[in-house]
N, C-alpha and C. Protein backbone atom coordinates (compact mmCIF):
# COMPACT_ATOMS: atom_id res chain seq x y z
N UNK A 1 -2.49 -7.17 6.39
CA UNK A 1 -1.08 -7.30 5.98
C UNK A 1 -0.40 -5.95 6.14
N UNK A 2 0.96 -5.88 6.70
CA UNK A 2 1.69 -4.49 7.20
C UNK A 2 2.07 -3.66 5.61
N UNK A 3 1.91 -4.52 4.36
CA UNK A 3 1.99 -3.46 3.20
C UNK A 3 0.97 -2.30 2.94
N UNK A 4 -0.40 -3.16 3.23
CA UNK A 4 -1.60 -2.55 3.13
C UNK A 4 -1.50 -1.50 3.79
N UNK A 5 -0.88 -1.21 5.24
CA UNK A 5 -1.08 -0.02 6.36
C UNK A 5 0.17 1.23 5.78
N UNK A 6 0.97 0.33 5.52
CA UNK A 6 2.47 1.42 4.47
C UNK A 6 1.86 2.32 3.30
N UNK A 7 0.99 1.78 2.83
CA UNK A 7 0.42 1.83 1.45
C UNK A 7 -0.43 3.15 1.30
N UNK A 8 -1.20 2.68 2.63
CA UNK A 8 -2.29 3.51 3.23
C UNK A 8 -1.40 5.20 3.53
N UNK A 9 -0.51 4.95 4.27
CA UNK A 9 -0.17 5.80 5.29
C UNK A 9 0.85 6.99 3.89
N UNK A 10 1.85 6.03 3.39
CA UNK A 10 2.16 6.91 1.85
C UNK A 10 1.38 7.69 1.60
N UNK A 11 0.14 6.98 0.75
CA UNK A 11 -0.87 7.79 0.57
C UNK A 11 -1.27 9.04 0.71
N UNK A 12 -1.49 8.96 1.81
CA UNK A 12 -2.13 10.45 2.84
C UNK A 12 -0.99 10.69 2.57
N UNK A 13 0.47 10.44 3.09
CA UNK A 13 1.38 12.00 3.56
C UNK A 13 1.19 12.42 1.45
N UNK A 14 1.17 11.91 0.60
CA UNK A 14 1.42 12.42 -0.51
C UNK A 14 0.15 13.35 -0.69
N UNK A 15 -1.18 12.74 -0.66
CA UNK A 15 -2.18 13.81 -0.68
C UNK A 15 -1.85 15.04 0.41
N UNK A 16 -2.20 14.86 1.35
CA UNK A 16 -1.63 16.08 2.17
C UNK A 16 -0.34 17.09 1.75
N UNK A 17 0.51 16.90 1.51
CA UNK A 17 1.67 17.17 0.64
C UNK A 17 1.37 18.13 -0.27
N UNK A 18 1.18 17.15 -1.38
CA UNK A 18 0.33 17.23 -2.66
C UNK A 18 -0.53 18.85 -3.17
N UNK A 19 -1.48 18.21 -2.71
CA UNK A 19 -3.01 18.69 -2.89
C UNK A 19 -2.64 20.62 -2.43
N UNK A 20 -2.66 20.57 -1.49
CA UNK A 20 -2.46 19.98 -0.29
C UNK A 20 -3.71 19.47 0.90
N UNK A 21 -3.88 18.68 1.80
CA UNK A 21 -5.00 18.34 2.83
C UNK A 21 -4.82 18.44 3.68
N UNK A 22 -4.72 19.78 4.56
CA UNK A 22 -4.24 20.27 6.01
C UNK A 22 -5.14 19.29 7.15
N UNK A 23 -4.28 18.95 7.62
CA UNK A 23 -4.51 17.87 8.88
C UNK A 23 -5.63 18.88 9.69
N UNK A 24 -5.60 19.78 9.74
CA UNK A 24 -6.75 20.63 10.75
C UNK A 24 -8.00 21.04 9.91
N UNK A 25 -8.08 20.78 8.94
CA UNK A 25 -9.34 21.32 7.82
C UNK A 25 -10.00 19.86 7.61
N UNK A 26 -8.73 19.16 6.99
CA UNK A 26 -9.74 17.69 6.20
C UNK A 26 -9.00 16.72 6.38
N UNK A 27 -10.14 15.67 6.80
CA UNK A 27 -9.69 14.04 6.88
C UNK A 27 -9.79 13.45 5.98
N UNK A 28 -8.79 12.56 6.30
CA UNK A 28 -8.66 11.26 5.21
C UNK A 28 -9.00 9.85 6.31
N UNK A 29 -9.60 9.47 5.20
CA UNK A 29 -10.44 7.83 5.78
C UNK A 29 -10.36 6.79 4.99
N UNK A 30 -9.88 5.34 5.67
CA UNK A 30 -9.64 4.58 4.56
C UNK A 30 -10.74 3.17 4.73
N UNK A 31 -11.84 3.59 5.79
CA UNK A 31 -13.02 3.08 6.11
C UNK A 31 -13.99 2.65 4.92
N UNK A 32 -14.41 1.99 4.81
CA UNK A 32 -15.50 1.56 3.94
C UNK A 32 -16.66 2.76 4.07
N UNK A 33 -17.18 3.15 2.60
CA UNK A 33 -17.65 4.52 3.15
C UNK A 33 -19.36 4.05 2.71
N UNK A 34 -19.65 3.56 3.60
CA UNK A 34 -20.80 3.07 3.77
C UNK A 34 -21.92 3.99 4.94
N UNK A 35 -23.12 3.07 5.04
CA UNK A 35 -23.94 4.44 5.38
C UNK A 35 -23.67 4.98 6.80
N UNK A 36 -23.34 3.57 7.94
CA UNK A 36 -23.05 4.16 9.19
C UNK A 36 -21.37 4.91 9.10
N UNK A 37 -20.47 4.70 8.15
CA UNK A 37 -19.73 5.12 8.12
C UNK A 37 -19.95 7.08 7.38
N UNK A 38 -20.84 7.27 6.68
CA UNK A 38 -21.19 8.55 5.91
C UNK A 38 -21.67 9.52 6.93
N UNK A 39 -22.81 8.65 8.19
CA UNK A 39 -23.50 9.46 9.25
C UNK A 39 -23.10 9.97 9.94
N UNK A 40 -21.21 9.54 10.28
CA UNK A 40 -20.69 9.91 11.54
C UNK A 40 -19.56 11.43 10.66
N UNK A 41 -19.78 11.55 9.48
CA UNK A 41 -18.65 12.49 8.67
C UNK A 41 -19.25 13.90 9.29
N UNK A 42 -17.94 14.84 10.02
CA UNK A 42 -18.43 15.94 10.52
C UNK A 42 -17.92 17.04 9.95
N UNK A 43 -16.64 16.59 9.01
CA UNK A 43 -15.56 17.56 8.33
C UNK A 43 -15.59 17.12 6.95
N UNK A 44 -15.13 18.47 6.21
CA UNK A 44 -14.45 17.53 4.74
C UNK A 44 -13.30 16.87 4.50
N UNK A 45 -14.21 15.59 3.94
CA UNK A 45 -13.35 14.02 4.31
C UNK A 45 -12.94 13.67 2.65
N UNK A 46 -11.52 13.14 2.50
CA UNK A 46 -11.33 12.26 1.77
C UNK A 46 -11.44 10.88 1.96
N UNK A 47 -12.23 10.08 1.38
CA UNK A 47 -12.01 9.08 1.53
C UNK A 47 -11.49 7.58 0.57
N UNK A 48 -10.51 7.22 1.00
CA UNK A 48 -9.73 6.06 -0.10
C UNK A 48 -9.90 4.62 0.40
N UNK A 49 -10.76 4.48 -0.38
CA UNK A 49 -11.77 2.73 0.22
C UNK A 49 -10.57 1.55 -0.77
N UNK A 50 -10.07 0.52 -0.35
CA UNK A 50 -9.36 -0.18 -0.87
C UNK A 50 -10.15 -1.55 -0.95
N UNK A 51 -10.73 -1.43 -2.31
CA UNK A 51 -11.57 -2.55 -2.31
C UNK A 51 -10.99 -3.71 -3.41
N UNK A 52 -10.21 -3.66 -3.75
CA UNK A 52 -9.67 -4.68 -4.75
C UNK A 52 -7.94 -4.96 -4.87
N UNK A 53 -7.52 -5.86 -4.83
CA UNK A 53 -6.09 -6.82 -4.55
C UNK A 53 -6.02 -7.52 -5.35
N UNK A 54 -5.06 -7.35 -6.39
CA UNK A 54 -4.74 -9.07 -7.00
C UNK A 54 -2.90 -8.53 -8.09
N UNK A 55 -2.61 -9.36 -8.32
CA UNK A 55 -1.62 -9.54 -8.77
C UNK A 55 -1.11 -8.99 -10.36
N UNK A 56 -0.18 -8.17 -10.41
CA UNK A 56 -0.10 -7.82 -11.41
C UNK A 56 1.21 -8.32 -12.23
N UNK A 57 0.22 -8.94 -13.88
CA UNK A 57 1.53 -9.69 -14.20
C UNK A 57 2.00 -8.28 -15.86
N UNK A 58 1.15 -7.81 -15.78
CA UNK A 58 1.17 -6.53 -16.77
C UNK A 58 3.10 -6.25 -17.00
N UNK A 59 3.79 -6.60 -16.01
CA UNK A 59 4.94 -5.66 -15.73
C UNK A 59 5.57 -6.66 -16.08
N UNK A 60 5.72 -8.51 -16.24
CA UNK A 60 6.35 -9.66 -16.05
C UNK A 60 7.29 -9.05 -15.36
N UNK A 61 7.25 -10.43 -14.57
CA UNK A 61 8.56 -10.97 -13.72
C UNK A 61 9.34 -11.75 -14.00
N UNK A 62 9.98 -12.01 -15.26
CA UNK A 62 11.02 -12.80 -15.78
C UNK A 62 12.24 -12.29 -15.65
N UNK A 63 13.41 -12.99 -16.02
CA UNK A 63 14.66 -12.96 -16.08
C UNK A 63 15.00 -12.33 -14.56
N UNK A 64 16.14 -11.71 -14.11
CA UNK A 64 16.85 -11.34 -13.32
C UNK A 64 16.95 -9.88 -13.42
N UNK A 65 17.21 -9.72 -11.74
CA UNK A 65 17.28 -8.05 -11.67
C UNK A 65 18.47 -8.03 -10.97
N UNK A 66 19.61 -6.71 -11.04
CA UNK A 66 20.76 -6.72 -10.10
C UNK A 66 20.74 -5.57 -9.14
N UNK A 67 20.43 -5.87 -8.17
CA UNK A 67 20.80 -5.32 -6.73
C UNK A 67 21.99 -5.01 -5.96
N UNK A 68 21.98 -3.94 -5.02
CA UNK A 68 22.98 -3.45 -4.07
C UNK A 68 22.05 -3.62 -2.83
N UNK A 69 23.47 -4.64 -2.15
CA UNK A 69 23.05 -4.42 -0.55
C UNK A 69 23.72 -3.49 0.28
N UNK A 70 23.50 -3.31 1.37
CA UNK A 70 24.27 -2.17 2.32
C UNK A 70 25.45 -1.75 2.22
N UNK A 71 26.23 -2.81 1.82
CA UNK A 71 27.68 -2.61 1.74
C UNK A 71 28.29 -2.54 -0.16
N UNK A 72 26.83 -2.28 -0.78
CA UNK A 72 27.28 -1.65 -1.97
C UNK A 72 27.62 -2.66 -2.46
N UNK A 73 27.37 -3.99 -2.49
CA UNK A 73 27.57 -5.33 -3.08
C UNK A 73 26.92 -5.49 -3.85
N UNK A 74 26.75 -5.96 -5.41
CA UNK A 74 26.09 -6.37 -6.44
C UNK A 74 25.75 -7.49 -6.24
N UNK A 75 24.24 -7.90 -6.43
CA UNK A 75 23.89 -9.30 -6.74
C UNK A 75 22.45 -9.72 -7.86
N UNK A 76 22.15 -10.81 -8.17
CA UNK A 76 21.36 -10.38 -8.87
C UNK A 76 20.33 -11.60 -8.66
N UNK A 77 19.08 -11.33 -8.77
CA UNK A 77 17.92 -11.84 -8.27
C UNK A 77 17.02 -12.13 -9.02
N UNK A 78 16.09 -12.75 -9.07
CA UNK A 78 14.32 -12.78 -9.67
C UNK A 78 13.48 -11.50 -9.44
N UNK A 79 13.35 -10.30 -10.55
CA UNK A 79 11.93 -9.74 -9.73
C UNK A 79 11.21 -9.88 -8.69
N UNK A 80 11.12 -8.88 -7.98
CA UNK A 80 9.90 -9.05 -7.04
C UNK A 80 8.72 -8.68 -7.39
N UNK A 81 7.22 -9.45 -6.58
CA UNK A 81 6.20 -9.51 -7.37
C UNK A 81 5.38 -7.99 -7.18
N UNK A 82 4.37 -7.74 -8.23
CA UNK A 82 3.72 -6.47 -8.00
C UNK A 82 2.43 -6.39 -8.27
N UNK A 83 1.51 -5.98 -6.98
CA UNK A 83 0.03 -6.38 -7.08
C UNK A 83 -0.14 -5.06 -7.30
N UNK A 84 -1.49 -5.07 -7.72
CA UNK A 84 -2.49 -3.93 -8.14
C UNK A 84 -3.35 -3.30 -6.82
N UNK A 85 -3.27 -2.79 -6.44
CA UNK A 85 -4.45 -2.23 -5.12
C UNK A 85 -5.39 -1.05 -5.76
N UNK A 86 -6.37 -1.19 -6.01
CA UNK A 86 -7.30 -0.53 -6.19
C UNK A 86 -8.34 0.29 -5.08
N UNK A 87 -8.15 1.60 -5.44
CA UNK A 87 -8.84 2.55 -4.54
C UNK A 87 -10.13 3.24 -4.55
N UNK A 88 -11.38 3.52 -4.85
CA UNK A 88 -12.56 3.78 -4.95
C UNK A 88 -12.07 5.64 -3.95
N UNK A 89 -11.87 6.44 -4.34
CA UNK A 89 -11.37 7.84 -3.65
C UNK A 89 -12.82 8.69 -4.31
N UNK A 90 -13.13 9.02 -2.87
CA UNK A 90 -14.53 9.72 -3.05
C UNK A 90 -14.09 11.00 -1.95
N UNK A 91 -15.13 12.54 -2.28
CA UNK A 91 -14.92 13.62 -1.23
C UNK A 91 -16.25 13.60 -0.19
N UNK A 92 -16.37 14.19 0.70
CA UNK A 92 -17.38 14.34 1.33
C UNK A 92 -17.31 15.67 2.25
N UNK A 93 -18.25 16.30 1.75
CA UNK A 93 -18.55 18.05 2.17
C UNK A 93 -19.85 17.98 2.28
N UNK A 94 -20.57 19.12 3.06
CA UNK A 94 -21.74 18.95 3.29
C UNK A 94 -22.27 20.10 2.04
N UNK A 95 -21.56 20.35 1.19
CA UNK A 95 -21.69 21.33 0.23
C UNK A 95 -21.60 21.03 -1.24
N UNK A 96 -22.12 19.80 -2.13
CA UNK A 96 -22.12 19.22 -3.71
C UNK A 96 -20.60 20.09 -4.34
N UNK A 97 -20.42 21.41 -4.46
CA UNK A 97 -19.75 22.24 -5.03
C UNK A 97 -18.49 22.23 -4.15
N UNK A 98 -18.43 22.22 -2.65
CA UNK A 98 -17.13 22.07 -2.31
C UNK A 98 -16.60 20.52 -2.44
N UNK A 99 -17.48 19.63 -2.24
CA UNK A 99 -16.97 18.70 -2.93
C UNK A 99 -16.44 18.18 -4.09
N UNK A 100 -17.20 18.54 -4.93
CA UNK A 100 -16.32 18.65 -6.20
C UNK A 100 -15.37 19.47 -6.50
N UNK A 101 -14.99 20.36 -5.87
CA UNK A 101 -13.93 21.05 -5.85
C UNK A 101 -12.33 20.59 -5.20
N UNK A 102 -13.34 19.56 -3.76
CA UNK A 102 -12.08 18.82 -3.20
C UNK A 102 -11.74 17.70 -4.22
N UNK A 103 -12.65 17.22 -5.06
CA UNK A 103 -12.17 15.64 -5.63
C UNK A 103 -12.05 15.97 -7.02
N UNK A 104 -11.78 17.45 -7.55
CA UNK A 104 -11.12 17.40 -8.66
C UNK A 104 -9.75 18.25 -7.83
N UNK A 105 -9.95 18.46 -6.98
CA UNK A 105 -7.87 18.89 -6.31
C UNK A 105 -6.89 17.37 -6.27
N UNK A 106 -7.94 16.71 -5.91
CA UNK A 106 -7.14 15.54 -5.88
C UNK A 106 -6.60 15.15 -6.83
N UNK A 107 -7.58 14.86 -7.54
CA UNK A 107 -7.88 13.77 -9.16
C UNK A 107 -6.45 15.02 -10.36
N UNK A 108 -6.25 16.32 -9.66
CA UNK A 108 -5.45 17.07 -10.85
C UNK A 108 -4.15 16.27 -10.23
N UNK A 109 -3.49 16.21 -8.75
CA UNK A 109 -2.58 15.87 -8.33
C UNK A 109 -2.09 14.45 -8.66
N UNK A 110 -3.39 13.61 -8.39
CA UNK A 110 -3.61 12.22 -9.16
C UNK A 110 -2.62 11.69 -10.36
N UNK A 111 -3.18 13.19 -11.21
CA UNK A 111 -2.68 12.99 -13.04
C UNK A 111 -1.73 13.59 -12.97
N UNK A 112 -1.21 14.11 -11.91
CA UNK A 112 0.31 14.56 -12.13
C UNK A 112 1.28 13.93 -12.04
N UNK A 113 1.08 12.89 -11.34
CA UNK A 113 1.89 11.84 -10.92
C UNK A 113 1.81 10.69 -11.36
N UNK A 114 2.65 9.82 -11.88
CA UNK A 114 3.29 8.48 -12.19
C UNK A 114 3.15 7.61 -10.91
N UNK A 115 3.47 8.30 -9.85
CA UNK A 115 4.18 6.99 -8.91
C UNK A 115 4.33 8.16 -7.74
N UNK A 116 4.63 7.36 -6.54
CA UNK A 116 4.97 7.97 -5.58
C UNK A 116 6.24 8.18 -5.31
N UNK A 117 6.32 9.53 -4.93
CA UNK A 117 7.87 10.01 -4.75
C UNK A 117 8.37 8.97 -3.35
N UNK A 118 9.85 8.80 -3.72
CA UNK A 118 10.41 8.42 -1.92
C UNK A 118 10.11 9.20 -0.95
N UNK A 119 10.28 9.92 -1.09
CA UNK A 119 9.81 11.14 0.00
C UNK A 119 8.71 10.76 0.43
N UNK A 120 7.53 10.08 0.06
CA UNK A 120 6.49 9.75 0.49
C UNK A 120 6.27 8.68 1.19
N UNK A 121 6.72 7.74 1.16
CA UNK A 121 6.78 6.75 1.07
C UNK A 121 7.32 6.36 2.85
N UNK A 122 6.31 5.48 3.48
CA UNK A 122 6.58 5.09 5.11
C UNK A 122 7.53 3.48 5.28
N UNK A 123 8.14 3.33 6.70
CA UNK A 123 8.76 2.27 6.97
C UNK A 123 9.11 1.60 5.78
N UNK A 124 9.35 0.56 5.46
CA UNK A 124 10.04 -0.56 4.74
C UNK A 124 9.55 -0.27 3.06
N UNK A 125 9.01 0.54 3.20
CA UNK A 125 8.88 1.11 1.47
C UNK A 125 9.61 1.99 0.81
N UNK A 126 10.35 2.50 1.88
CA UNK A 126 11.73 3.45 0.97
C UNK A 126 12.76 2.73 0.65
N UNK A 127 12.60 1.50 1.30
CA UNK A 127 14.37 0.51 0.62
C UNK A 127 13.42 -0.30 -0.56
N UNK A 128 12.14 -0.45 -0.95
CA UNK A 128 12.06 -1.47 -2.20
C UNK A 128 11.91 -0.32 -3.52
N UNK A 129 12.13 -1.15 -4.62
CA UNK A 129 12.19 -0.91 -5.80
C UNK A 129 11.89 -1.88 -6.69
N UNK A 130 10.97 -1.44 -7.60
CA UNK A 130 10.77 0.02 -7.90
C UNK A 130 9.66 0.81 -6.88
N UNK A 131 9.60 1.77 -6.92
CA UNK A 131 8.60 2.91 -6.43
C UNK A 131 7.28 2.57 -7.21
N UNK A 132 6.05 2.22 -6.25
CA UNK A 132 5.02 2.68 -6.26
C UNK A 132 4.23 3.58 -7.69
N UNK A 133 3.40 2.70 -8.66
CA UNK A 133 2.98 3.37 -9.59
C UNK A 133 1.76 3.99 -9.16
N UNK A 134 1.16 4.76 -10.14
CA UNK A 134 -0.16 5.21 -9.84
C UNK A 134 -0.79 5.66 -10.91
N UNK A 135 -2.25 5.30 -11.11
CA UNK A 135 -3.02 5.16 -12.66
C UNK A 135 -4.13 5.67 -12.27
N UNK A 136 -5.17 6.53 -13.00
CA UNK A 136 -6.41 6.39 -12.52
C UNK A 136 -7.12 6.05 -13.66
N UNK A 137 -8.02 4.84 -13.26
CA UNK A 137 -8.51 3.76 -14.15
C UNK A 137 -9.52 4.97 -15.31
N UNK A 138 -9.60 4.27 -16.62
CA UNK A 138 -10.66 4.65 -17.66
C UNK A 138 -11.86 4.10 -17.74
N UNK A 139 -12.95 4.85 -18.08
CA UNK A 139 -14.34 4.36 -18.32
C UNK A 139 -14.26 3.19 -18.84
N UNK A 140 -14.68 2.41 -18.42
CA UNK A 140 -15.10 1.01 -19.33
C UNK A 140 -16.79 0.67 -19.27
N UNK A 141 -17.35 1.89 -19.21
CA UNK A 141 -19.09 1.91 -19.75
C UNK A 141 -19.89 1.07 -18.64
N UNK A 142 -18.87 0.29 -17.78
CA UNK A 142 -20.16 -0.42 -16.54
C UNK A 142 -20.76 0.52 -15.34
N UNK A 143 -21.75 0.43 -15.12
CA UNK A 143 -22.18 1.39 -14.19
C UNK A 143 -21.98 1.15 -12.63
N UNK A 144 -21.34 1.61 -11.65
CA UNK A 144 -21.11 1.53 -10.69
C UNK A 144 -21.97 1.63 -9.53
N UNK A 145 -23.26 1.40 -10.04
CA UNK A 145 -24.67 1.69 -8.98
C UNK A 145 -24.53 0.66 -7.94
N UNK A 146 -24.31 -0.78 -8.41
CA UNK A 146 -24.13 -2.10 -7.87
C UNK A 146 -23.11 -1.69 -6.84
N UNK A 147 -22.09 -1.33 -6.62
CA UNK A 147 -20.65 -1.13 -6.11
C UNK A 147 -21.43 -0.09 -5.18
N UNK A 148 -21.90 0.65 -4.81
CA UNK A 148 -23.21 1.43 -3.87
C UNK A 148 -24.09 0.76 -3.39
N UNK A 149 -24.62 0.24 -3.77
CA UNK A 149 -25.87 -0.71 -3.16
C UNK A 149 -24.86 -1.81 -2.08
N UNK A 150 -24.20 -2.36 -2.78
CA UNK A 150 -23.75 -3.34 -1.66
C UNK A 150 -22.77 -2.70 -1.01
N UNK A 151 -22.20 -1.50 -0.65
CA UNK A 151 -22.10 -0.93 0.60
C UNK A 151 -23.25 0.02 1.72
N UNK A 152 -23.99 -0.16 0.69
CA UNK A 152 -25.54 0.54 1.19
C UNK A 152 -25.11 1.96 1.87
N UNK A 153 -24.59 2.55 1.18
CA UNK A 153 -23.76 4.27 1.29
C UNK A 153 -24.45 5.08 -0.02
N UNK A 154 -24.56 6.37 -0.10
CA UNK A 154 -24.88 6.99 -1.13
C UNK A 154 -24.52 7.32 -1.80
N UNK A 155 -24.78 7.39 -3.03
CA UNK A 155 -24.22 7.27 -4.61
C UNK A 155 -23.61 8.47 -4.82
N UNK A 156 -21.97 8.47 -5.20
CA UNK A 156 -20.69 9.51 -5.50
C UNK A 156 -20.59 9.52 -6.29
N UNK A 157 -20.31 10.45 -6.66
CA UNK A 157 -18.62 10.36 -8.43
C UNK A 157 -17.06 10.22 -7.23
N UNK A 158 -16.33 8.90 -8.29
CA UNK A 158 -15.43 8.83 -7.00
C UNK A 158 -14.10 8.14 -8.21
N UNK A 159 -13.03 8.49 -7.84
CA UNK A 159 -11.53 7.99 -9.08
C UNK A 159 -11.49 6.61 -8.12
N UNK A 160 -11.38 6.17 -9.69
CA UNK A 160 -10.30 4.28 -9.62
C UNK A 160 -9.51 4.53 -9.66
N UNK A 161 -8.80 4.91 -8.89
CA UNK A 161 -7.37 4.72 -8.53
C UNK A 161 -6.49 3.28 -8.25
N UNK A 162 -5.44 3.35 -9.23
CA UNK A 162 -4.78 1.56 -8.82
C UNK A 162 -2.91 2.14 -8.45
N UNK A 163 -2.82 1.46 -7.36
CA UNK A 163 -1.65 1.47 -7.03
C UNK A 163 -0.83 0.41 -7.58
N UNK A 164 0.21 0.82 -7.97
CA UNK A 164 1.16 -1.06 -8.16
C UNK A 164 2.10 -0.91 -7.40
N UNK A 165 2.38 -1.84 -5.98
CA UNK A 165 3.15 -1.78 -5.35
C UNK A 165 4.09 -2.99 -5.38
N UNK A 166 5.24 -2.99 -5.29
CA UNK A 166 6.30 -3.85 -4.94
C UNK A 166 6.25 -4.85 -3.57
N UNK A 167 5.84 -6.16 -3.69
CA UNK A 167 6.31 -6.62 -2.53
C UNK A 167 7.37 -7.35 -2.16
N UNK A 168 7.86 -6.67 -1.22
CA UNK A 168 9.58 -7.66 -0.68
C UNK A 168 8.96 -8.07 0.72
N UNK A 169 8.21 -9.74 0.55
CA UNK A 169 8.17 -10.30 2.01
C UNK A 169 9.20 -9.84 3.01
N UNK A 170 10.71 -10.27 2.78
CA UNK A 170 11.68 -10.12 3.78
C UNK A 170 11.78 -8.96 4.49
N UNK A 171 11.48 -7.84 3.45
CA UNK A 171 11.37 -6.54 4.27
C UNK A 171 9.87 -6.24 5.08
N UNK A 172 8.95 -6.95 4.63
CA UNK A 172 7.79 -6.50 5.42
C UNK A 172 7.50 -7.53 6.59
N UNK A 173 8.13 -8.52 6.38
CA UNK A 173 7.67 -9.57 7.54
C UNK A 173 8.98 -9.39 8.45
N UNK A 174 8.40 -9.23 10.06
CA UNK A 174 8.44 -8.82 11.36
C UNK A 174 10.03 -10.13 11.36
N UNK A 175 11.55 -9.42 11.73
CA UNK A 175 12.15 -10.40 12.22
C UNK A 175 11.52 -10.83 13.71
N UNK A 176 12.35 -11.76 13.59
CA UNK A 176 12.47 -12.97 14.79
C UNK A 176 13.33 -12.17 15.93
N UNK A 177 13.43 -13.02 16.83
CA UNK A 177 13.65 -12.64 18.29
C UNK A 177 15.68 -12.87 17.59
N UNK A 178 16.52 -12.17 18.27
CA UNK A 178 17.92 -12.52 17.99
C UNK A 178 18.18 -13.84 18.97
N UNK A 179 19.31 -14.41 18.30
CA UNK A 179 19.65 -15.45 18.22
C UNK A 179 20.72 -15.24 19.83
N UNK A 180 20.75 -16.06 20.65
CA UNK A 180 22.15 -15.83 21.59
C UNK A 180 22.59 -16.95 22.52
N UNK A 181 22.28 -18.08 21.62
CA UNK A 181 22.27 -19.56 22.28
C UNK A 181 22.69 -20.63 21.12
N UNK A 182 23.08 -21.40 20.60
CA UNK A 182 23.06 -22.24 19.74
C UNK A 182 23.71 -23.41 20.22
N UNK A 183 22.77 -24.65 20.03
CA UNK A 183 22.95 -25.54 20.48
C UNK A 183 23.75 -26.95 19.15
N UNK A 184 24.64 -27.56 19.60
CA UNK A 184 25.05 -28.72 18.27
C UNK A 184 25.33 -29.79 18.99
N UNK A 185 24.56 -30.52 18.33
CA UNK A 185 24.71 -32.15 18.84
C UNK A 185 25.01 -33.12 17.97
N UNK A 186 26.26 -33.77 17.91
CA UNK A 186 27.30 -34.48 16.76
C UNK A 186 26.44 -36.05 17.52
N UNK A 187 27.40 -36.54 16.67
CA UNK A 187 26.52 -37.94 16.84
C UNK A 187 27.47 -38.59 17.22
N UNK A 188 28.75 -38.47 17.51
CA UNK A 188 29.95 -39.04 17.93
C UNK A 188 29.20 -39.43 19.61
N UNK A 189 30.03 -40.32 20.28
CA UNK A 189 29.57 -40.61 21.27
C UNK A 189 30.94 -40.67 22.42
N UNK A 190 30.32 -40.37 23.40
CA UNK A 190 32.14 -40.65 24.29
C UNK A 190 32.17 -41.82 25.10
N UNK A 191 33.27 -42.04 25.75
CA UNK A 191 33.67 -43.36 26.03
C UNK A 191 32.74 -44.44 26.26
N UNK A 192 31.92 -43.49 27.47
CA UNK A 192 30.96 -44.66 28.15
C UNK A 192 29.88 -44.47 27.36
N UNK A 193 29.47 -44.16 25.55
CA UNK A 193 28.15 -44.06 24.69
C UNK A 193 27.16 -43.02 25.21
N UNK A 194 27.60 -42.01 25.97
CA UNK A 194 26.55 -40.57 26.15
C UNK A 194 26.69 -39.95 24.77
N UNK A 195 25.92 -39.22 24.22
CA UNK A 195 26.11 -38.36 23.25
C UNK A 195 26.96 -37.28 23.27
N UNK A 196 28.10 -36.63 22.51
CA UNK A 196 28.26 -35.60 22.70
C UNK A 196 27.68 -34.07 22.74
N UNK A 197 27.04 -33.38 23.11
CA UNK A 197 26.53 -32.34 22.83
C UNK A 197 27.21 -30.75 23.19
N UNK A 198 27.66 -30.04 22.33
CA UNK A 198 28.46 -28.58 22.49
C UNK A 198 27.54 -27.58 22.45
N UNK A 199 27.65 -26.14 23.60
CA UNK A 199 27.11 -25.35 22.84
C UNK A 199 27.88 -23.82 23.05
């Protein structure tokens, strides 16, 4: 889905930004960081695995919201809906200590922030609202060994990170081809019973 790749791409420019994560020092990867994926790491890598989607009703979507369109027109609408995307953000250095050094740079920038600035924010995500939250999840005592094993990758310290993003179908789904033909066919009939048809 084209939110997921917006989502993604935010992301990075804010870490990079951020942190900061110079495009010539360290990558960011949003690959499943599994074992053939760990073997091929040649640099220090961030990596933001997006392993969980679902719907967030935490915020309700009741009553009406009022909007401006282009021309500064008021109208007023239903909420739009806002899912949760959850991130598994792990470092990878060939060095224990520079790694933890990269994934607590992050994790401070992380807690600095609420939400993603506009400024960050790619294609069709700077016209919705609200902006992009950002949480990094609390211990809840289950052990995450399982969540390793079934990517069969080696065992990290890595932030739950949850995004709540806004989705506006209309803005993310691809228009249509323009219109430059329109055809109307009345049901009136002419003299000799052909149909009329105008276009």
């Amino acid at each position: 889905m084209a939110m997921f790749h917006l989502l993604d791409e935010s992301l990075e420019e804010f870490l990079r930004t951020a942190v900061p994560l110079p495009p010539r020092e360290i990558d960011i990867s949003f690959a499943a960081p599994d074992k053939d994926w760990a073997a091929k790491v040649s640099r220090p890598t961030i990596n933001l695995y997006l392993w969980d989607v679902r719907r967030n009703l935490a915020d309700g979507e009741l009553g009406m919201v009022e909007v401006r369109d282009a021309d500064g027109r008021l109208s007023r609408r239903p909420p739009l809906p806002r899912v949760d995307c959850r991130y598994l953000v792990t470092a990878w250095t060939a060095d224990v200590r520079d790694e933890h050094s990269l994934l607590g740079a992050v994790l401070v920038e992380l807690l600095r922030h609420s939400e993603l600035e506009r400024r960050y924010l790619k294609g069709a995500y700077q016209d919705i609202e609200p902006v992009p939250s950002i949480e990094i999840g609390a211990g809840d005592g289950r052990d995450n060994s399982d969540f390793w094993s079934a990517l069969g990758g080696q065992f990290k310290p890595g932030l739950d990170v949850t995004v709540t993003a806004t989705v506006d179908a209309t803005l993310l789904t691809p228009a249509g081809p323009p219109v430059d033909r329109l055809i109307i066919t009345t049901n009136t009939t002419t003299g000799d019973g052909a149909a009329d048809a105008r276009t």
